[in-house]
PDB file of N, CA and C in Angstrom:
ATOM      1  N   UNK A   1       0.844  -1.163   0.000  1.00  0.00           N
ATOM      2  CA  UNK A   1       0.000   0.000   0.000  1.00  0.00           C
ATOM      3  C   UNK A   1       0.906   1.249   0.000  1.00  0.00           C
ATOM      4  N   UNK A   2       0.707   2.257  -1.120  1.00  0.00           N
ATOM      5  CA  UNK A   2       1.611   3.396  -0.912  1.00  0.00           C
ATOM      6  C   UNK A   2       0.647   4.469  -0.383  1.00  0.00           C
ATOM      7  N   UNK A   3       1.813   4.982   0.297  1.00  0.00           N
ATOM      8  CA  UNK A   3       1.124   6.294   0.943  1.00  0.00           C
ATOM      9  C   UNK A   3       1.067   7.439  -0.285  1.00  0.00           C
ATOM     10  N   UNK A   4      -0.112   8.713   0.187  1.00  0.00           N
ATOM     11  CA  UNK A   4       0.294   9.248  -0.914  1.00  0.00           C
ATOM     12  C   UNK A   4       0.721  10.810  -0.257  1.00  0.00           C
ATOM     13  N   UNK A   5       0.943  11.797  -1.371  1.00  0.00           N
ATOM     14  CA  UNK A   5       1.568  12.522  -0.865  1.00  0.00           C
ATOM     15  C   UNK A   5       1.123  13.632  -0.223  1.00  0.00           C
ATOM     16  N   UNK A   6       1.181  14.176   0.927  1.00  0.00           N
ATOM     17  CA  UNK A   6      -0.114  15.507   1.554  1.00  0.00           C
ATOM     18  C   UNK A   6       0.585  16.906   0.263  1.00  0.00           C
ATOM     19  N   UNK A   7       2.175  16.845   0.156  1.00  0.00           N
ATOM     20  CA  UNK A   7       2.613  18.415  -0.444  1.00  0.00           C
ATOM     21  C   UNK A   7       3.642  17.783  -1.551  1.00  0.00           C
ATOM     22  N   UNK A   8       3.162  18.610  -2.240  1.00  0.00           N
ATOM     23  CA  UNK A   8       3.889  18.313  -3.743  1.00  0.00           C
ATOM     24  C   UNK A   8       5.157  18.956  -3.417  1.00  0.00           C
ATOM     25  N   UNK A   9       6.503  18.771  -4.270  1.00  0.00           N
ATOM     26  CA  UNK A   9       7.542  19.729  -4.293  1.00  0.00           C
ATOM     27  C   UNK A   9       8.166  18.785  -5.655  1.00  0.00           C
ATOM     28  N   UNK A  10       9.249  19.734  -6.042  1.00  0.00           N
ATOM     29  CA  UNK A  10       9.997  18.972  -7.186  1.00  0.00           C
ATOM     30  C   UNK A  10      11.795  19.038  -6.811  1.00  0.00           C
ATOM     31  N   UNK A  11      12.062  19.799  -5.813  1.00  0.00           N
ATOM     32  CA  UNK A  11      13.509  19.668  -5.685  1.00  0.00           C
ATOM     33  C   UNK A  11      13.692  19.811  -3.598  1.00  0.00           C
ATOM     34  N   UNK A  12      14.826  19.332  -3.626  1.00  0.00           N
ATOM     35  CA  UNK A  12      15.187  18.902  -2.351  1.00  0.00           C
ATOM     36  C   UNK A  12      14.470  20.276  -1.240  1.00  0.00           C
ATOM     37  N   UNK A  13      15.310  21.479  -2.333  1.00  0.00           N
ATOM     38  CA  UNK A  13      14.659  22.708  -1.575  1.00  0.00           C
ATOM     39  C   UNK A  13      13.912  22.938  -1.121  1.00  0.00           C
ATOM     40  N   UNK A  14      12.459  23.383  -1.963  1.00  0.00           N
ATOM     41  CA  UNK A  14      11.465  22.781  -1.799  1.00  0.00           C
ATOM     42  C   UNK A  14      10.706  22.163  -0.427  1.00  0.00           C
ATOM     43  N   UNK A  15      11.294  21.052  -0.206  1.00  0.00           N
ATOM     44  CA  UNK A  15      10.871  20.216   0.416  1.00  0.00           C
ATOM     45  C   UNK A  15      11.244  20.080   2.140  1.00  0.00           C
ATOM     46  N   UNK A  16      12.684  20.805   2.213  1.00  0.00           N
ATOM     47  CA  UNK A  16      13.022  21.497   3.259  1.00  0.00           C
ATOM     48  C   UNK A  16      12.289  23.035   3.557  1.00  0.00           C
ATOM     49  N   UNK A  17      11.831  23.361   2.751  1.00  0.00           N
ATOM     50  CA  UNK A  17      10.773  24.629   2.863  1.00  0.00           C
ATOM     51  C   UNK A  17       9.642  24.317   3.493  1.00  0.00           C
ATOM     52  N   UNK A  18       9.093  23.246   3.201  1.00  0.00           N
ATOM     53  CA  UNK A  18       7.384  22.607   3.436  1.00  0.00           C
ATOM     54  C   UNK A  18       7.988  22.035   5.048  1.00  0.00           C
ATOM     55  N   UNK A  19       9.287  21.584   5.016  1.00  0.00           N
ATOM     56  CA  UNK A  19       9.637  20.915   5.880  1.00  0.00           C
ATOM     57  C   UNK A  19       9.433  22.113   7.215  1.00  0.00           C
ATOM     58  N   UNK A  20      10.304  23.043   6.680  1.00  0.00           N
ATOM     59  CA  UNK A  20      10.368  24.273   8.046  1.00  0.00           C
ATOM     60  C   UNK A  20       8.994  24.640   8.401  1.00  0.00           C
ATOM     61  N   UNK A  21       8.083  24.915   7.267  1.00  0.00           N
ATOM     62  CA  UNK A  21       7.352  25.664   7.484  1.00  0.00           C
ATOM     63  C   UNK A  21       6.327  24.940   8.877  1.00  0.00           C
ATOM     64  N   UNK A  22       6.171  23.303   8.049  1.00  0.00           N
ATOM     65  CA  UNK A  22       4.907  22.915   9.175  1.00  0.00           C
ATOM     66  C   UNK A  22       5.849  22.740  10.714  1.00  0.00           C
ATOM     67  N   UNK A  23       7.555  22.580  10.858  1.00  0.00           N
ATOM     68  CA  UNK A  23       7.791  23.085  11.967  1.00  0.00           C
ATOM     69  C   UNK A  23       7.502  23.979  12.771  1.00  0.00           C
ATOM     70  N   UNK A  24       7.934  24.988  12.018  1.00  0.00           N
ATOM     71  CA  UNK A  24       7.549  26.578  12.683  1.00  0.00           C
ATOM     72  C   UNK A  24       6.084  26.410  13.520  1.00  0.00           C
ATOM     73  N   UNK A  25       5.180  25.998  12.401  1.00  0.00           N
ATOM     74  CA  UNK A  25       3.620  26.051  12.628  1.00  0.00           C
ATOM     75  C   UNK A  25       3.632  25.059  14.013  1.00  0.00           C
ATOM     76  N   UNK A  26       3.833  24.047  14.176  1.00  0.00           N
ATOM     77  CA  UNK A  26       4.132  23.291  15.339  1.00  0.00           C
ATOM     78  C   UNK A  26       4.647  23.730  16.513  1.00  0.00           C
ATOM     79  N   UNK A  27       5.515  24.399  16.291  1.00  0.00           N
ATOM     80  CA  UNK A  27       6.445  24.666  17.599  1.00  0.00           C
ATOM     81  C   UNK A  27       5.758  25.585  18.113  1.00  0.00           C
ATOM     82  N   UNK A  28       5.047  26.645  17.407  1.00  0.00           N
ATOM     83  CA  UNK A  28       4.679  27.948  17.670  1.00  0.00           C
ATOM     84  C   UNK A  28       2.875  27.906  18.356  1.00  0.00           C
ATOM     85  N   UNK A  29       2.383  26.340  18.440  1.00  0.00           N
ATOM     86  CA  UNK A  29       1.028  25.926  18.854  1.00  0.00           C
ATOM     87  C   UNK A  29       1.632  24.946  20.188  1.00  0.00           C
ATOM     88  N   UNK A  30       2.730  24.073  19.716  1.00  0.00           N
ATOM     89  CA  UNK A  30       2.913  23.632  20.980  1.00  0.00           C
ATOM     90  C   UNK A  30       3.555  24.815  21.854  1.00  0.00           C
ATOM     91  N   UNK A  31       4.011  25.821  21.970  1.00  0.00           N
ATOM     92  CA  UNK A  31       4.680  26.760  22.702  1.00  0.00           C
ATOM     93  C   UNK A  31       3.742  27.497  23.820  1.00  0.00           C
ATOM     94  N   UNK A  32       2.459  27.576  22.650  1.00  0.00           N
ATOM     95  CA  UNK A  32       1.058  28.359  23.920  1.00  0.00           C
ATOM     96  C   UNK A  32       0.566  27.541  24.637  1.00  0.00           C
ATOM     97  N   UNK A  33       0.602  26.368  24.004  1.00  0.00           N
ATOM     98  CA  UNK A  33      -0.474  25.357  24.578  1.00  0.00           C
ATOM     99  C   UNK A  33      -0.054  24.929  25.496  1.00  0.00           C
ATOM    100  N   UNK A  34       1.697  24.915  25.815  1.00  0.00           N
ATOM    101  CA  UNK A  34       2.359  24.135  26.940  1.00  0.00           C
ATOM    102  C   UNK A  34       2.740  25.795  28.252  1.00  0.00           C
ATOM    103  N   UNK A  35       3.464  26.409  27.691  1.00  0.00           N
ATOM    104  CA  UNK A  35       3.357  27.743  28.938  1.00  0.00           C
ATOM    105  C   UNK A  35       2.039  28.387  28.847  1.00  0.00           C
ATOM    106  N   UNK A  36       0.667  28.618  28.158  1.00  0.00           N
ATOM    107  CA  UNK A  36       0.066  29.607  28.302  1.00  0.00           C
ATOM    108  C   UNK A  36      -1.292  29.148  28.860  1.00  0.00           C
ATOM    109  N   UNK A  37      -1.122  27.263  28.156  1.00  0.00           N
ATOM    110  CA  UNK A  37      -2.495  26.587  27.787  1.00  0.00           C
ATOM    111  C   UNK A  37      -3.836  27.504  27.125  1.00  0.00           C
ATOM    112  N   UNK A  38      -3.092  27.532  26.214  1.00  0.00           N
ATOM    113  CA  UNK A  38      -4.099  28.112  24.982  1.00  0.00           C
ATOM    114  C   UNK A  38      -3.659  27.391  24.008  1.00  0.00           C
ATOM    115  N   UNK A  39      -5.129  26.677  23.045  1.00  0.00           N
ATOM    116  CA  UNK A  39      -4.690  25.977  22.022  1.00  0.00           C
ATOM    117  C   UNK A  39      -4.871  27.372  20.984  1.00  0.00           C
ATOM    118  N   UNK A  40      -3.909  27.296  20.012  1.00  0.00           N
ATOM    119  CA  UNK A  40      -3.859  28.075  19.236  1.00  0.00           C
ATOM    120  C   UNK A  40      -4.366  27.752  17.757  1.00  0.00           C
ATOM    121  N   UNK A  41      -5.130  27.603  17.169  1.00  0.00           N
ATOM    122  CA  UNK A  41      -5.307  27.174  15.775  1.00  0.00           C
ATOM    123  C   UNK A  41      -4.420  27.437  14.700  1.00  0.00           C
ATOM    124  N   UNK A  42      -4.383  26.952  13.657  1.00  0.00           N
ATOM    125  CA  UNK A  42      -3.468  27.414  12.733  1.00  0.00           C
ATOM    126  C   UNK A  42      -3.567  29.157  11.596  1.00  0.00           C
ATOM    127  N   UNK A  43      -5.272  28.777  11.546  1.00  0.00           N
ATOM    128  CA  UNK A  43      -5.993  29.864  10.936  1.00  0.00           C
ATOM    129  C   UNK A  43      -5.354  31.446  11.976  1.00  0.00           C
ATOM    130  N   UNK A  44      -5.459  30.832  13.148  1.00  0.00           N
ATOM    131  CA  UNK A  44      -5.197  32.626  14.391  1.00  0.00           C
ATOM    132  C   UNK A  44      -3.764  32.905  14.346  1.00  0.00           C
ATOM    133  N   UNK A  45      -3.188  32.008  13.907  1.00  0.00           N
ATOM    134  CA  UNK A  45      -1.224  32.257  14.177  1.00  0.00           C
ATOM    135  C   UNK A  45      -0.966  33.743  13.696  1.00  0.00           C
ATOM    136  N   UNK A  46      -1.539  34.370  12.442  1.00  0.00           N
ATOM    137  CA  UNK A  46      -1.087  35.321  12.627  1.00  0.00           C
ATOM    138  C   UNK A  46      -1.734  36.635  13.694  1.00  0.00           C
ATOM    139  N   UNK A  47      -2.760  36.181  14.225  1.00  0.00           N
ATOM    140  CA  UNK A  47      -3.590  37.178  15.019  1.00  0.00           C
ATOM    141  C   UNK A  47      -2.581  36.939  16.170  1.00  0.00           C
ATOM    142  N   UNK A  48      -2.005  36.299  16.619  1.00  0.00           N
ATOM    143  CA  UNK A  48      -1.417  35.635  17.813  1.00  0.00           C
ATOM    144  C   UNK A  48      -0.041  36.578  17.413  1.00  0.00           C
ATOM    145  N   UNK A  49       0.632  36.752  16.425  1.00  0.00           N
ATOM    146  CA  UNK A  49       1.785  37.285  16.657  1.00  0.00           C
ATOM    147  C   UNK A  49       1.855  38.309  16.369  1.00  0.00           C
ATOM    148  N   UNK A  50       0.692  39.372  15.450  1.00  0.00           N
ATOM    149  CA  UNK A  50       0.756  40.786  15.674  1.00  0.00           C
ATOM    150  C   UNK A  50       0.317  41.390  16.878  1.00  0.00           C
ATOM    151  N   UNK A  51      -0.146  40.611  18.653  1.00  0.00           N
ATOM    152  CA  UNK A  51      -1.396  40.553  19.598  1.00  0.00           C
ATOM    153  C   UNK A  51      -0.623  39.950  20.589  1.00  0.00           C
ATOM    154  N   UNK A  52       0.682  39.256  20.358  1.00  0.00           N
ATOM    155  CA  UNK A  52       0.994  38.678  21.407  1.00  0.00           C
ATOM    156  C   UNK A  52       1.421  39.611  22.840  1.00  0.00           C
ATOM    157  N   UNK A  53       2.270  40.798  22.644  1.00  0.00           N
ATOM    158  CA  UNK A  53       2.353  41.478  23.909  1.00  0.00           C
ATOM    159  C   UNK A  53       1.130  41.877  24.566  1.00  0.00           C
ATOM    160  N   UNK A  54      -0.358  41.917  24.145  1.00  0.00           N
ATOM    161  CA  UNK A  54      -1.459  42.163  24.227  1.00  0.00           C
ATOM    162  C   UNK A  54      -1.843  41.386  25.190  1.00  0.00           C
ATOM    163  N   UNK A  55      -1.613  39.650  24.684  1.00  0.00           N
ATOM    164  CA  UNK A  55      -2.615  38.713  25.040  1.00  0.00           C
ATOM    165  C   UNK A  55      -1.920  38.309  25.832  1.00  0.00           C
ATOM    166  N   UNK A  56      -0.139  38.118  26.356  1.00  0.00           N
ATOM    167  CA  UNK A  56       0.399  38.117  27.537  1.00  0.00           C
ATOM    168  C   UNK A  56      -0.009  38.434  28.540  1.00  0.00           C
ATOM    169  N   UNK A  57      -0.020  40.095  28.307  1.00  0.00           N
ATOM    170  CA  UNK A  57      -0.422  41.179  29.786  1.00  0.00           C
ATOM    171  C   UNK A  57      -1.674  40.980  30.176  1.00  0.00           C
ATOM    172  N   UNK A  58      -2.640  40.436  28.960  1.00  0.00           N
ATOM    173  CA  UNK A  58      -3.874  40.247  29.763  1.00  0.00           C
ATOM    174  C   UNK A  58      -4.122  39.196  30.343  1.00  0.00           C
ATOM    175  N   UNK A  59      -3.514  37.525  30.278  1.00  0.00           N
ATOM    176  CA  UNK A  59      -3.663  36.504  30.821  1.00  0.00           C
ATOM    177  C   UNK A  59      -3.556  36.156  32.058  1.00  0.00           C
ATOM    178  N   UNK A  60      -2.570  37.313  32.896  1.00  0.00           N
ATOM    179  CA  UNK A  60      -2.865  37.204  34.395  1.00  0.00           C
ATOM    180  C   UNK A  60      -4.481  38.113  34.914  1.00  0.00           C
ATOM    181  N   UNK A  61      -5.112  38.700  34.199  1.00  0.00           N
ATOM    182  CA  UNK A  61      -6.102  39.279  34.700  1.00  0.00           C
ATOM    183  C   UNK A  61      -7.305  38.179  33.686  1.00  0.00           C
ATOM    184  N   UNK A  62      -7.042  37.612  33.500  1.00  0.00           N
ATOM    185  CA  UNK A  62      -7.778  36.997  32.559  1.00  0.00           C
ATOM    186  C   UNK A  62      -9.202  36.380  33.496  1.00  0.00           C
ATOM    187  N   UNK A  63      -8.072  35.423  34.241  1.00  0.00           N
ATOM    188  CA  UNK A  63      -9.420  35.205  35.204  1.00  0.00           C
ATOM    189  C   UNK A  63     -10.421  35.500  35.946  1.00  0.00           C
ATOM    190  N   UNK A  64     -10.031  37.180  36.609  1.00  0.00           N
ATOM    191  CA  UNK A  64     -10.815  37.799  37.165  1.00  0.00           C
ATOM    192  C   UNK A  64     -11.911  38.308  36.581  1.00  0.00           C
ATOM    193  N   UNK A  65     -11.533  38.652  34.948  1.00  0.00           N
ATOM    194  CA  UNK A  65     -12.511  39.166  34.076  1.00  0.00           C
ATOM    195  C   UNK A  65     -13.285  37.926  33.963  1.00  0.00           C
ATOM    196  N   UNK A  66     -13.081  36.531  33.874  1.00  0.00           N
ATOM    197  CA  UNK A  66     -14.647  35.334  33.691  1.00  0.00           C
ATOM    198  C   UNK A  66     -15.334  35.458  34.653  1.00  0.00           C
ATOM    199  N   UNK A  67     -14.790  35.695  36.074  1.00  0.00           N
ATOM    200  CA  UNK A  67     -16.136  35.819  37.300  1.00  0.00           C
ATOM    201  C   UNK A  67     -16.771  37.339  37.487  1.00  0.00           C
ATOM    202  N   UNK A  68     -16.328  38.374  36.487  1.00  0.00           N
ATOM    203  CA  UNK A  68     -17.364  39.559  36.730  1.00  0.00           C
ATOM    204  C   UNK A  68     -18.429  39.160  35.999  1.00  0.00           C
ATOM    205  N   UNK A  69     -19.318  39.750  36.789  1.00  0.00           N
ATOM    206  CA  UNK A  69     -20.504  39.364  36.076  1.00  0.00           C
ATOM    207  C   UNK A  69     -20.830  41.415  35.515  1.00  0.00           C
ATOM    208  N   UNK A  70     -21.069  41.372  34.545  1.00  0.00           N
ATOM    209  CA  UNK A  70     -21.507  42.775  33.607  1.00  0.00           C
ATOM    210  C   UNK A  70     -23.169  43.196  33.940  1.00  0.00           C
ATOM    211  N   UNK A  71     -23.569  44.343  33.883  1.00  0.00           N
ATOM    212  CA  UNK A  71     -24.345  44.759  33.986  1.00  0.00           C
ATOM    213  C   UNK A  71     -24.984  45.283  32.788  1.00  0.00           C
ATOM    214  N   UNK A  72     -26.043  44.887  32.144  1.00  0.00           N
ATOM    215  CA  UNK A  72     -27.026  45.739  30.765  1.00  0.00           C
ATOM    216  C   UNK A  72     -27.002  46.729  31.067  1.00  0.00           C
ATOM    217  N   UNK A  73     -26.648  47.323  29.882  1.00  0.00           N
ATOM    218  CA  UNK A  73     -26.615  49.351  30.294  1.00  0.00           C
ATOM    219  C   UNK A  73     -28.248  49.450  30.093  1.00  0.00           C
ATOM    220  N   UNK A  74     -29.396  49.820  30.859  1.00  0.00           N
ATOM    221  CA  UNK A  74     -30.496  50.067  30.596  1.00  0.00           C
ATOM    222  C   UNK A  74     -31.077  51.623  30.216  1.00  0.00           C
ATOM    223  N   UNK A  75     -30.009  52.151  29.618  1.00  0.00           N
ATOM    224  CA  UNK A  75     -30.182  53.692  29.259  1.00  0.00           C
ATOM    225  C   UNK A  75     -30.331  53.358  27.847  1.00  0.00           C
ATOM    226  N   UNK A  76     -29.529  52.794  27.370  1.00  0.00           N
ATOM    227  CA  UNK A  76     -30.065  52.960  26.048  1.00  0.00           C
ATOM    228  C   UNK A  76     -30.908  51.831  25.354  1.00  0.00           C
ATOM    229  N   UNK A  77     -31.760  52.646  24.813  1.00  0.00           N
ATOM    230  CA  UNK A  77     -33.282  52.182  24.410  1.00  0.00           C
ATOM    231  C   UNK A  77     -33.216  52.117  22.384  1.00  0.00           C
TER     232      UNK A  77
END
């Protein structure tokens, strides 16, 4: 039974390219998921790295913000 192929390439290059790339993509999902525990999707990676000093500073307050509970502004109608 042959396997078939997920990424085309035609030269070694190539193929060390496809190679780095789904590294990068790996390292950079296992990296949140293991210090931050946030799974990161592949689709958000770039929201994640123009956002990251953002989403740092807010993760220690993170929790306090799930147990406020918000109030309906009842002024506006």
């Amino acid at each position: 039974m042959v396997r078939t192929q997920k990424y085309t390439y035609d030269t070694l290059e190539e193929r060390r390219k496809i190679y780095r790339e789904k590294e990068r993509i790996k390292h950079f999902v296992n990296y949140w998921r293991t210090n931050y525990n946030i799974i990161v999707p592949e689709d958000q990676i770039d929201f994640f790295k123009k956002n990251k000093s953002i989403i740092k500073a807010s993760l220690p307050i993170l929790q306090n913000l799930k147990q406020m509970e918000f109030v309906e502004n009842t002024n506006e109608k």
